[in-house]
C-alpha atoms as a PDB file:
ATOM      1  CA  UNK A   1       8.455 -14.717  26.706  1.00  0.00           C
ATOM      2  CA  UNK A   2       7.930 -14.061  30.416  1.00  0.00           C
ATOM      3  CA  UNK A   3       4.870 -11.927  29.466  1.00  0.00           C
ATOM      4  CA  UNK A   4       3.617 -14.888  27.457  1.00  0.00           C
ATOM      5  CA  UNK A   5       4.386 -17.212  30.416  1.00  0.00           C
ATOM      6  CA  UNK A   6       2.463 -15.342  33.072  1.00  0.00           C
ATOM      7  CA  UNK A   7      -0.779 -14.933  30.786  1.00  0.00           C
ATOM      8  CA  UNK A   8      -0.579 -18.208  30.251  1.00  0.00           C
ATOM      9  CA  UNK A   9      -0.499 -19.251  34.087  1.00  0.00           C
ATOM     10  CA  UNK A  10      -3.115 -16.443  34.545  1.00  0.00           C
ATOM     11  CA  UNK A  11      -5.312 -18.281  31.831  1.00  0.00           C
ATOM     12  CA  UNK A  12      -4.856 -21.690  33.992  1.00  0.00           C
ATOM     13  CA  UNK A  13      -5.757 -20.457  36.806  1.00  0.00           C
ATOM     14  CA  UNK A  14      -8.941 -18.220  35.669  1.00  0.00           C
ATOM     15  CA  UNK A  15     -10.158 -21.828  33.898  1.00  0.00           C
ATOM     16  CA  UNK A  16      -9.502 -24.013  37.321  1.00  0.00           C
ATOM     17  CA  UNK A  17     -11.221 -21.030  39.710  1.00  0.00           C
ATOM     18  CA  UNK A  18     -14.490 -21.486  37.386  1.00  0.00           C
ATOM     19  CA  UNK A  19     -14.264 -25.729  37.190  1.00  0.00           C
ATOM     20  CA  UNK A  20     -14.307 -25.276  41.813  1.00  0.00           C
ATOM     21  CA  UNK A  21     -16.604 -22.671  41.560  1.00  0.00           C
ATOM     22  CA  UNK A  22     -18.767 -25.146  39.440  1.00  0.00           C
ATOM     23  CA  UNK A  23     -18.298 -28.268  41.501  1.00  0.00           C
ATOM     24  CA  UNK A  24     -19.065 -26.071  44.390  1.00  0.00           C
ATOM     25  CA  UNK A  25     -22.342 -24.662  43.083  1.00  0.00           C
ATOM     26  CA  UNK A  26     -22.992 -28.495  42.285  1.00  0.00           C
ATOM     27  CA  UNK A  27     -21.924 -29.341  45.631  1.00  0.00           C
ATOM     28  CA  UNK A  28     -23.797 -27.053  47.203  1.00  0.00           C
ATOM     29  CA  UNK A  29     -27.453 -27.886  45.177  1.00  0.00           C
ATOM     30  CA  UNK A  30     -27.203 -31.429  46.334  1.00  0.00           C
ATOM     31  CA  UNK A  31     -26.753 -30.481  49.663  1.00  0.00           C
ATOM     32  CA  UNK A  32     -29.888 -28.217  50.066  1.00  0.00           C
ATOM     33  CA  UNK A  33     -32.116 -30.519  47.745  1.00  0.00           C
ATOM     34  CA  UNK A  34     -30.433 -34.147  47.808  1.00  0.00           C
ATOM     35  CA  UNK A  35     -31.205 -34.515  43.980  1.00  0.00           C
ATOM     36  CA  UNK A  36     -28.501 -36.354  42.149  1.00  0.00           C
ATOM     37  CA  UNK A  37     -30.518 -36.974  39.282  1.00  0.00           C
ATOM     38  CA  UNK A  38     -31.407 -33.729  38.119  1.00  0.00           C
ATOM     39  CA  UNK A  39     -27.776 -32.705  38.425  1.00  0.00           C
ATOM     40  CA  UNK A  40     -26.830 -35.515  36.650  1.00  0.00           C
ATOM     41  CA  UNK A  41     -29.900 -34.597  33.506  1.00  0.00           C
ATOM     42  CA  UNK A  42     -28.991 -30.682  33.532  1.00  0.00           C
ATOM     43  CA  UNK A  43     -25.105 -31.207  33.226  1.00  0.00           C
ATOM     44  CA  UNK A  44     -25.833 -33.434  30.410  1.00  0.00           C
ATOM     45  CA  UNK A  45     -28.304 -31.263  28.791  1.00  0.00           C
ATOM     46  CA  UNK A  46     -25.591 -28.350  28.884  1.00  0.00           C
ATOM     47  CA  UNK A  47     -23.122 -30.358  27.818  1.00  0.00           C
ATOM     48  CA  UNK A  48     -25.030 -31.409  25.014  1.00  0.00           C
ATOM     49  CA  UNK A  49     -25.694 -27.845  23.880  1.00  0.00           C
ATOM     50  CA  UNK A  50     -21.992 -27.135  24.302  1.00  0.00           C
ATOM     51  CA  UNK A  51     -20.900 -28.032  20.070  1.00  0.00           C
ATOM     52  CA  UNK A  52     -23.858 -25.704  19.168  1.00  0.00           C
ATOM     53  CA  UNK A  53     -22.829 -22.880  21.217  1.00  0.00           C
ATOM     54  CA  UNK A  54     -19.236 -23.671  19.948  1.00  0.00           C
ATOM     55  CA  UNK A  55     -20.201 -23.068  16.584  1.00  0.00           C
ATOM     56  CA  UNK A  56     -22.670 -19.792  17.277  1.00  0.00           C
ATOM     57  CA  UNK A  57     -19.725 -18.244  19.165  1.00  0.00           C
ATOM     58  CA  UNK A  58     -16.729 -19.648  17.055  1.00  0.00           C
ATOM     59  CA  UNK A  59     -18.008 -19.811  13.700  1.00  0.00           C
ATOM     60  CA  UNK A  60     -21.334 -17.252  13.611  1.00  0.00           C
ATOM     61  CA  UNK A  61     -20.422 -14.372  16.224  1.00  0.00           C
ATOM     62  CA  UNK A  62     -16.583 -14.496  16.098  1.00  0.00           C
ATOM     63  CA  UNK A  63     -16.849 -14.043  11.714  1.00  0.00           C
ATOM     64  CA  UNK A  64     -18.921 -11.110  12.538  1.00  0.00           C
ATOM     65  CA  UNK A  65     -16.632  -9.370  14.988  1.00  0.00           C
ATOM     66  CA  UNK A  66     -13.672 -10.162  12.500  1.00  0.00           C
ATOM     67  CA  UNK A  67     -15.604  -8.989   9.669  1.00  0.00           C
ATOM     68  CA  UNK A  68     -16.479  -5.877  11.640  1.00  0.00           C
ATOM     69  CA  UNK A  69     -12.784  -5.412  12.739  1.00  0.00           C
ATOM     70  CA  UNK A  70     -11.716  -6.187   9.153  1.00  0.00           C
ATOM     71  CA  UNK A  71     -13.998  -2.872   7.718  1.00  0.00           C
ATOM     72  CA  UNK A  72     -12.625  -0.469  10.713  1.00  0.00           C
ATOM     73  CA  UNK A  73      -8.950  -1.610   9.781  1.00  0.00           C
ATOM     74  CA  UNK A  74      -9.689  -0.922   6.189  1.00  0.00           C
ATOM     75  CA  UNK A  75     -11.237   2.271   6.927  1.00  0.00           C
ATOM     76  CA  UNK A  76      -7.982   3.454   8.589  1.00  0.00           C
ATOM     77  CA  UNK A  77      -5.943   1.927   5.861  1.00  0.00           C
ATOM     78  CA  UNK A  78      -8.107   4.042   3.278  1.00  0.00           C
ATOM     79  CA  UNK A  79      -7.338   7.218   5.337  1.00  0.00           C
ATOM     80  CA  UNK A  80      -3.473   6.527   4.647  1.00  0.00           C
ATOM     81  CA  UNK A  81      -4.047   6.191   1.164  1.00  0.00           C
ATOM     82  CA  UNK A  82      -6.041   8.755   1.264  1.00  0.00           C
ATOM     83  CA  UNK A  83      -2.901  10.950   2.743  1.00  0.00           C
ATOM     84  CA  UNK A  84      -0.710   9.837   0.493  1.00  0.00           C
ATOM     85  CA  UNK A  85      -2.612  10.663  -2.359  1.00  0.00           C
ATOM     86  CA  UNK A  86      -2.912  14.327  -1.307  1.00  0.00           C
ATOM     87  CA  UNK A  87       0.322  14.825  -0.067  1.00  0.00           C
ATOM     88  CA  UNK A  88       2.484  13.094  -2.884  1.00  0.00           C
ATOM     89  CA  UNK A  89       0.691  10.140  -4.371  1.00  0.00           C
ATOM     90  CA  UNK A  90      -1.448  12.310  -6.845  1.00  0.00           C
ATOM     91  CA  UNK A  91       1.191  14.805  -7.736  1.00  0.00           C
ATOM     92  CA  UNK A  92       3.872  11.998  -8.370  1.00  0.00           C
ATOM     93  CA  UNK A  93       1.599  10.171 -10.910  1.00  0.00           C
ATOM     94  CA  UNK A  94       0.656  13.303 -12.769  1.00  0.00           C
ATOM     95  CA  UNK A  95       4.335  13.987 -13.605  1.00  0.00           C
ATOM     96  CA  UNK A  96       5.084  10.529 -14.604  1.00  0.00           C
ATOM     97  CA  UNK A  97       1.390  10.749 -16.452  1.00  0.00           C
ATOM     98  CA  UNK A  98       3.194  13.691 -18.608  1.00  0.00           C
ATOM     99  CA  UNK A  99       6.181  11.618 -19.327  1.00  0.00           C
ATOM    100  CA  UNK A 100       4.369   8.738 -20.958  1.00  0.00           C
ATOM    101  CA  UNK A 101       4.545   8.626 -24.363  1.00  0.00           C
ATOM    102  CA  UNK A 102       1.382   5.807 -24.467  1.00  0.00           C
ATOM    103  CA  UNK A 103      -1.038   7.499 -21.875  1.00  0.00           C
ATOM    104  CA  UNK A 104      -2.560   8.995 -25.403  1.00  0.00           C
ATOM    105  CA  UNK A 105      -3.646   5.455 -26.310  1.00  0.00           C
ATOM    106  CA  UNK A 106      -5.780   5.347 -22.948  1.00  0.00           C
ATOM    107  CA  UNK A 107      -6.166   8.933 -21.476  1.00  0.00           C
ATOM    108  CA  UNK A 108     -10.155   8.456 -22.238  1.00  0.00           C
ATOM    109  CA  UNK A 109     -10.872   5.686 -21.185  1.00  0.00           C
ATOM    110  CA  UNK A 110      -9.073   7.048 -17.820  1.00  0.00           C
ATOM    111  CA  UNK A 111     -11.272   9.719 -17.419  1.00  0.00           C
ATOM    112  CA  UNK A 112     -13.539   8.875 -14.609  1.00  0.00           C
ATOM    113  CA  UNK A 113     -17.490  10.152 -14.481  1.00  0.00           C
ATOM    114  CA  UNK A 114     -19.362  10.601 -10.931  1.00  0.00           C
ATOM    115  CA  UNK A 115     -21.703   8.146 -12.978  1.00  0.00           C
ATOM    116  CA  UNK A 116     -19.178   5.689 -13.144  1.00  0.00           C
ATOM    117  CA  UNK A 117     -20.486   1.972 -11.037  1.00  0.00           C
ATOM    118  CA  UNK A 118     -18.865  -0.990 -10.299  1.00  0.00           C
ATOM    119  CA  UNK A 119     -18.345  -2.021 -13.911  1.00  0.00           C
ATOM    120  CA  UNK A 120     -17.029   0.163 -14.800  1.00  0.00           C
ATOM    121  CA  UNK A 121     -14.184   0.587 -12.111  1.00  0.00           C
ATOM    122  CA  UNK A 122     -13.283  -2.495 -12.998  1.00  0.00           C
ATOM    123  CA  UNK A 123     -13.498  -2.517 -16.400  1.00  0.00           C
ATOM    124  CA  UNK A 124     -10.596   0.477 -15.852  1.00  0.00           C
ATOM    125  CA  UNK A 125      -8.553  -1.308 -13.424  1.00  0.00           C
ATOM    126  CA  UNK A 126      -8.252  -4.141 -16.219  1.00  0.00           C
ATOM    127  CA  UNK A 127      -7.245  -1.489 -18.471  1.00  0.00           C
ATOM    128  CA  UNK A 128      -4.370  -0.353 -15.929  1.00  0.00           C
ATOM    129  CA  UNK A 129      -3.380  -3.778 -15.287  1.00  0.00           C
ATOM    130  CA  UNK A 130      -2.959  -4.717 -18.914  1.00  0.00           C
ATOM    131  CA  UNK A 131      -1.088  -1.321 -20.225  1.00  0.00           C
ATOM    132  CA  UNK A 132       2.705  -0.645 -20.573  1.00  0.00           C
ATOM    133  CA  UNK A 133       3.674   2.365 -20.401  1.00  0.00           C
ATOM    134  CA  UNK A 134       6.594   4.102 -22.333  1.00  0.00           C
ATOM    135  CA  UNK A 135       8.383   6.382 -20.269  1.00  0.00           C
ATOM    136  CA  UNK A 136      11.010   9.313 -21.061  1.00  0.00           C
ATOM    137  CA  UNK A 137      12.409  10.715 -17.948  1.00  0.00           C
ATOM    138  CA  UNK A 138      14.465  13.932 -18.643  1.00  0.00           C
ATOM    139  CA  UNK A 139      17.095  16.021 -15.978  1.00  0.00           C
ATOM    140  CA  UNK A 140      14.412  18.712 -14.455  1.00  0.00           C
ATOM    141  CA  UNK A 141      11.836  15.829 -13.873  1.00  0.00           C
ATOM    142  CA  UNK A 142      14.259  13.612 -12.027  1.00  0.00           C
ATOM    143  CA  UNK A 143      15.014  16.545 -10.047  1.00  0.00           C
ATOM    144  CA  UNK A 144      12.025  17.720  -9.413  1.00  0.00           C
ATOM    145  CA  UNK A 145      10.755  14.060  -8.116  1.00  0.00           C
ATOM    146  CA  UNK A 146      13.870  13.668  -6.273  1.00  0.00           C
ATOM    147  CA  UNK A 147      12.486  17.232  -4.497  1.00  0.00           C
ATOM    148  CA  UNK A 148       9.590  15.615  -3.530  1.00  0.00           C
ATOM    149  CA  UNK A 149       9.847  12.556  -2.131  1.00  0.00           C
ATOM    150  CA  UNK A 150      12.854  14.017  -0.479  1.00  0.00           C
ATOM    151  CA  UNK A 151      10.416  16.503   1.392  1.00  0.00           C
ATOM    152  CA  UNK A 152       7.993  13.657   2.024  1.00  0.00           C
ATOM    153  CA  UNK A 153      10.402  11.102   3.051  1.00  0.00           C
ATOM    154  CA  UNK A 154       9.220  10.789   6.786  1.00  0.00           C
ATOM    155  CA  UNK A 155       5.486  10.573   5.725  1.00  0.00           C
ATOM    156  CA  UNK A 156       6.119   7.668   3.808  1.00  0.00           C
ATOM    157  CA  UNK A 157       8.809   6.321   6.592  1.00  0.00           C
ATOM    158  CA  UNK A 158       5.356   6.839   9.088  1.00  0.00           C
ATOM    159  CA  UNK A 159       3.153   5.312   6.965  1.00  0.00           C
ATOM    160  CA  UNK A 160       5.353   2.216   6.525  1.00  0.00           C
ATOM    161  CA  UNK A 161       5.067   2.175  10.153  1.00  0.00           C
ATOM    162  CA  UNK A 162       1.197   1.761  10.209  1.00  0.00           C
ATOM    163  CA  UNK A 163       0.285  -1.426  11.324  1.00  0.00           C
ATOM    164  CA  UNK A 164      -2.950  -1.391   8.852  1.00  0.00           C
ATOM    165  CA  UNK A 165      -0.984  -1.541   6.201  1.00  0.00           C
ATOM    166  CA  UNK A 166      -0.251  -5.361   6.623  1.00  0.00           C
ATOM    167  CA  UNK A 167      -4.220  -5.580   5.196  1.00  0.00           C
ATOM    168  CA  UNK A 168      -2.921  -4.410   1.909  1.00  0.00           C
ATOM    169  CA  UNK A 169      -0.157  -5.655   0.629  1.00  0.00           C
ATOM    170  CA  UNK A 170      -0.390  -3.478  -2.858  1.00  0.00           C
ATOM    171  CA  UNK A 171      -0.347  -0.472  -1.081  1.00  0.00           C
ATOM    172  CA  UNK A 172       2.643  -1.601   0.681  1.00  0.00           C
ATOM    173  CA  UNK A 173       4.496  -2.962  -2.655  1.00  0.00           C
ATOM    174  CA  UNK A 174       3.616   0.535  -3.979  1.00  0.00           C
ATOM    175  CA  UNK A 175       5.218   2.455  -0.589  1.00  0.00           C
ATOM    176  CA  UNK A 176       8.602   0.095  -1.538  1.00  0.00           C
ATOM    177  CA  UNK A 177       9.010   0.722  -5.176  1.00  0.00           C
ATOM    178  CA  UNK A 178       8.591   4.735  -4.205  1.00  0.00           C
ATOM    179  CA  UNK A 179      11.125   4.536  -1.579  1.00  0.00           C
ATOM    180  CA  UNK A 180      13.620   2.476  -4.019  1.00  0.00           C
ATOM    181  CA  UNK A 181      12.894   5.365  -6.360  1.00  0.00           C
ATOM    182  CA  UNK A 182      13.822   8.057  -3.866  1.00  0.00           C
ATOM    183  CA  UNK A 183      16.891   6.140  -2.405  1.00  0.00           C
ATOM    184  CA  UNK A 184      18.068   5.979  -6.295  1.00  0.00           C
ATOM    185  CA  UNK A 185      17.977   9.500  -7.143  1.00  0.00           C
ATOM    186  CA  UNK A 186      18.842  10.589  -3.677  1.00  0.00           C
ATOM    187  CA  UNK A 187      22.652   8.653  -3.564  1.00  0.00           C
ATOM    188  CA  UNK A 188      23.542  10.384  -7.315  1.00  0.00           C
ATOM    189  CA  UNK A 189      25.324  13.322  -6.629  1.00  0.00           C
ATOM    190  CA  UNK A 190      24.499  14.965  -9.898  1.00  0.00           C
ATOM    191  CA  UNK A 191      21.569  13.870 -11.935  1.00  0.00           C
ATOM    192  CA  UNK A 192      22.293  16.114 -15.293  1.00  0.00           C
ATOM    193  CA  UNK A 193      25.283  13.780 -15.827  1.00  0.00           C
ATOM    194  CA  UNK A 194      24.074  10.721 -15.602  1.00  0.00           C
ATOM    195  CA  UNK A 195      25.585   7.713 -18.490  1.00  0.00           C
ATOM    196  CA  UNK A 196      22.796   6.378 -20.731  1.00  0.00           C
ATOM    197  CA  UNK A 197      22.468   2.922 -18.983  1.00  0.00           C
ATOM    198  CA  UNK A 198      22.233   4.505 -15.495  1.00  0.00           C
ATOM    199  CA  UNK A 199      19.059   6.889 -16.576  1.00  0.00           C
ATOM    200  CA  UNK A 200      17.970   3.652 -18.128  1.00  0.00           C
ATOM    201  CA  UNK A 201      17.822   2.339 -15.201  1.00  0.00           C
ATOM    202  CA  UNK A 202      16.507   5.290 -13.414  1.00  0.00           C
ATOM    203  CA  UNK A 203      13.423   5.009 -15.760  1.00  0.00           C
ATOM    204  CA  UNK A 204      13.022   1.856 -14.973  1.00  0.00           C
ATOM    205  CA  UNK A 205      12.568   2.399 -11.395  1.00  0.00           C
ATOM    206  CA  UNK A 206      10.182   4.912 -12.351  1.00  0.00           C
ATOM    207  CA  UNK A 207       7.841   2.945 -14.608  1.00  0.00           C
ATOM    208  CA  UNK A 208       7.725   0.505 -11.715  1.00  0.00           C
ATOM    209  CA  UNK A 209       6.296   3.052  -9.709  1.00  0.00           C
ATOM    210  CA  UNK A 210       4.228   4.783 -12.420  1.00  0.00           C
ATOM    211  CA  UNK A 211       2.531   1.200 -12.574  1.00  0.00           C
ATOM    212  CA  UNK A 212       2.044   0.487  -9.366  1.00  0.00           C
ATOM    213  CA  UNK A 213       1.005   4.263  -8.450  1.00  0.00           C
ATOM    214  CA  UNK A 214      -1.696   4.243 -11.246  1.00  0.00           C
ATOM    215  CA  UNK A 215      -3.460   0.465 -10.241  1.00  0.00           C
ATOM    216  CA  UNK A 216      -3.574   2.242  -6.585  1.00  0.00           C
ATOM    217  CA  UNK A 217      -5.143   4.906  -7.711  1.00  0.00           C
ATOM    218  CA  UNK A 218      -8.057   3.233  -9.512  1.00  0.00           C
ATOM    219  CA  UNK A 219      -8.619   0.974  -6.372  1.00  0.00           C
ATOM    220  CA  UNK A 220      -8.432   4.126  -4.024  1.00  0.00           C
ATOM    221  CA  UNK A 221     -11.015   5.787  -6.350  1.00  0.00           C
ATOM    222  CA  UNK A 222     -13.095   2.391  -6.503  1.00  0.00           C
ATOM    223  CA  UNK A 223     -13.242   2.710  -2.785  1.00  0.00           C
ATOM    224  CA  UNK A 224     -13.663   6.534  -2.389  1.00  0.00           C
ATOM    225  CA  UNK A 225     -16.732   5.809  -4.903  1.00  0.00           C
ATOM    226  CA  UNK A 226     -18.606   2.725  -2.465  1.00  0.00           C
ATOM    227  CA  UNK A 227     -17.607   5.137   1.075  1.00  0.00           C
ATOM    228  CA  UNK A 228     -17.355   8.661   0.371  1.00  0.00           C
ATOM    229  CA  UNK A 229     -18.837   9.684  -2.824  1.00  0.00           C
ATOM    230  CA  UNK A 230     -17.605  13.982  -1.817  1.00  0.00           C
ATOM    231  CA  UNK A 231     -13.935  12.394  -1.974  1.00  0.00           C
ATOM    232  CA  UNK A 232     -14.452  10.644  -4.940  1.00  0.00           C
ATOM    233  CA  UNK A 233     -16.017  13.364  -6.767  1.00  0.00           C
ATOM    234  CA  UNK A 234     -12.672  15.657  -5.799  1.00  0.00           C
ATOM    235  CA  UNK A 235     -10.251  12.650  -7.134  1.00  0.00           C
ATOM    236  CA  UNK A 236     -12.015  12.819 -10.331  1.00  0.00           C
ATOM    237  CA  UNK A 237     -11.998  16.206 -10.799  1.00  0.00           C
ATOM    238  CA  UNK A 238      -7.929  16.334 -10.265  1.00  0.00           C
ATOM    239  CA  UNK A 239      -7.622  13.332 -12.309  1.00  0.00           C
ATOM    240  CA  UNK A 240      -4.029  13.173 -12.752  1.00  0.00           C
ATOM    241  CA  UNK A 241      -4.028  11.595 -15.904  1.00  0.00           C
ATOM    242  CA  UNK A 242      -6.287  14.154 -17.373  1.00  0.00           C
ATOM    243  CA  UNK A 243      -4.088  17.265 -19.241  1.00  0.00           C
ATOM    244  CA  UNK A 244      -6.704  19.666 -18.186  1.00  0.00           C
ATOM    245  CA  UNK A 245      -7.470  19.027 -14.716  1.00  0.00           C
ATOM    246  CA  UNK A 246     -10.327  21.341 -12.960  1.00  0.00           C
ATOM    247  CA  UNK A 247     -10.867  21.182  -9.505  1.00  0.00           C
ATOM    248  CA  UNK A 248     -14.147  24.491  -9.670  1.00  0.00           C
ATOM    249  CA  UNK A 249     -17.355  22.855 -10.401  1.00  0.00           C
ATOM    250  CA  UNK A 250     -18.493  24.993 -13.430  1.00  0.00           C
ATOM    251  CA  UNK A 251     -22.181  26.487 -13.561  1.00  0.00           C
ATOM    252  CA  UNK A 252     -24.707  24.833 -16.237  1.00  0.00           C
ATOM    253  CA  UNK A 253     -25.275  26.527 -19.208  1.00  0.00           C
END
């Protein structure tokens, strides 16, 4: 509040040095060329010009700095996801991707093509949006994502921390749902005994994730596409919702 106080003061007095040093400069031309009336038809003039600079600097230059701003804070943001996606992100969906008894219904149509465009990106992010998935969530794969989100715990604490996150507010749902996930298994001391109602809700807490993790993915590959086609062709290739994936780049026939 003090800090506040003092740049305020510091504003006041920066704004009252330049209204003397005006009237001075004034002062000072009417002295040297006794000429009231051209004072009097240039302050006007500049005053008159004053709502069009207003809305060059507030409404032209200031949305183009913002919308410059906007695209570096995104870029960062994109490097996070990025991150995650290689470091758990990617990995997580694929085993949740082999525990869905629907993914069958939609597996080609996920299947992305380095000739994909814009339609049809969205065309698939309409199809993630609109499916339900059906998930079974047996002992070794609860364990097994319990093992890694334990080991990436403090990535995901640090990435929480990024301040670029508050431009995407998905991204951030997604980081939540994943932590409530990890907190779940994490506090039961032994998942192979678990009562039917409490891996019920287990699964639950998964599919939320699953969902969440998969409309992420189609926007981080939607973005990878328009900014860096080389990371977009790698996402593709270890599609995680593919039962093949291949990473090589096979010779033509």
């Amino acid at each position: 509040m003090k800090k506040r106080t003092l740049a305020n003061r510091r504003d006041l007095g920066f704004i009252a040095l330049l209204l003397v040093l005006s009237l001075i400069l004034y002062s000072v031309h009417l002295l040297i060329f006794h000429d009231l009336y051209h004072i009097e038809f240039y302050a006007l003039e500049d005053l008159a010009f004053v709502p069009i600079e207003v809305l060059m600097v507030s409404l032209i230059l200031n949305r183009m700095l913002e919308a410059n701003e906007r695209k570096k804070k995104m870029s960062k943001l994109y490097m996070v996801i990025e991150t995650f996606f290689s470091i758990l992100g990617s990995d997580l969906l694929r085993i949740f991707a082999t525990n869905d008894k629907n993914l069958g219904n939609i597996q080609e149509e996920l299947n992305a093509k380095l000739s994909w465009d814009e339609k049809d990106i969205k065309r698939l992010m309409n199809v993630k949006k609109d499916y339900h998935p059906m998930m079974t969530f047996d002992v070794d794969n609860m364990r097994k994502i319990d093992g890694m989100l334990r080991e990436n715990r403090m990535n995901m604490v640090r990435m929480l921390e990024n301040p670029a996150l508050l431009e995407h507010e998905t991204f951030t749902e997604l980081l939540m749902a994943v932590f409530h996930l990890s907190e779940e298994l994490k506090m039961r001391k032994d998942l192979s005994h678990l009562p039917k109602a409490d891996r019920a809700h287990i699964t639950e807490d998964a599919k939320r994730a699953y969902i969440l993790l998969g409309i992420e993915w189609v926007d981080y590959i939607s973005h990878m596409r328009s900014h860096f086609p080389y990371l977009y062709s790698l996402a593709i290739r270890v599609n995680p919702f593919k039962e093949n994936p291949e990473v090589m780049i096979q010779d033509e026939n």
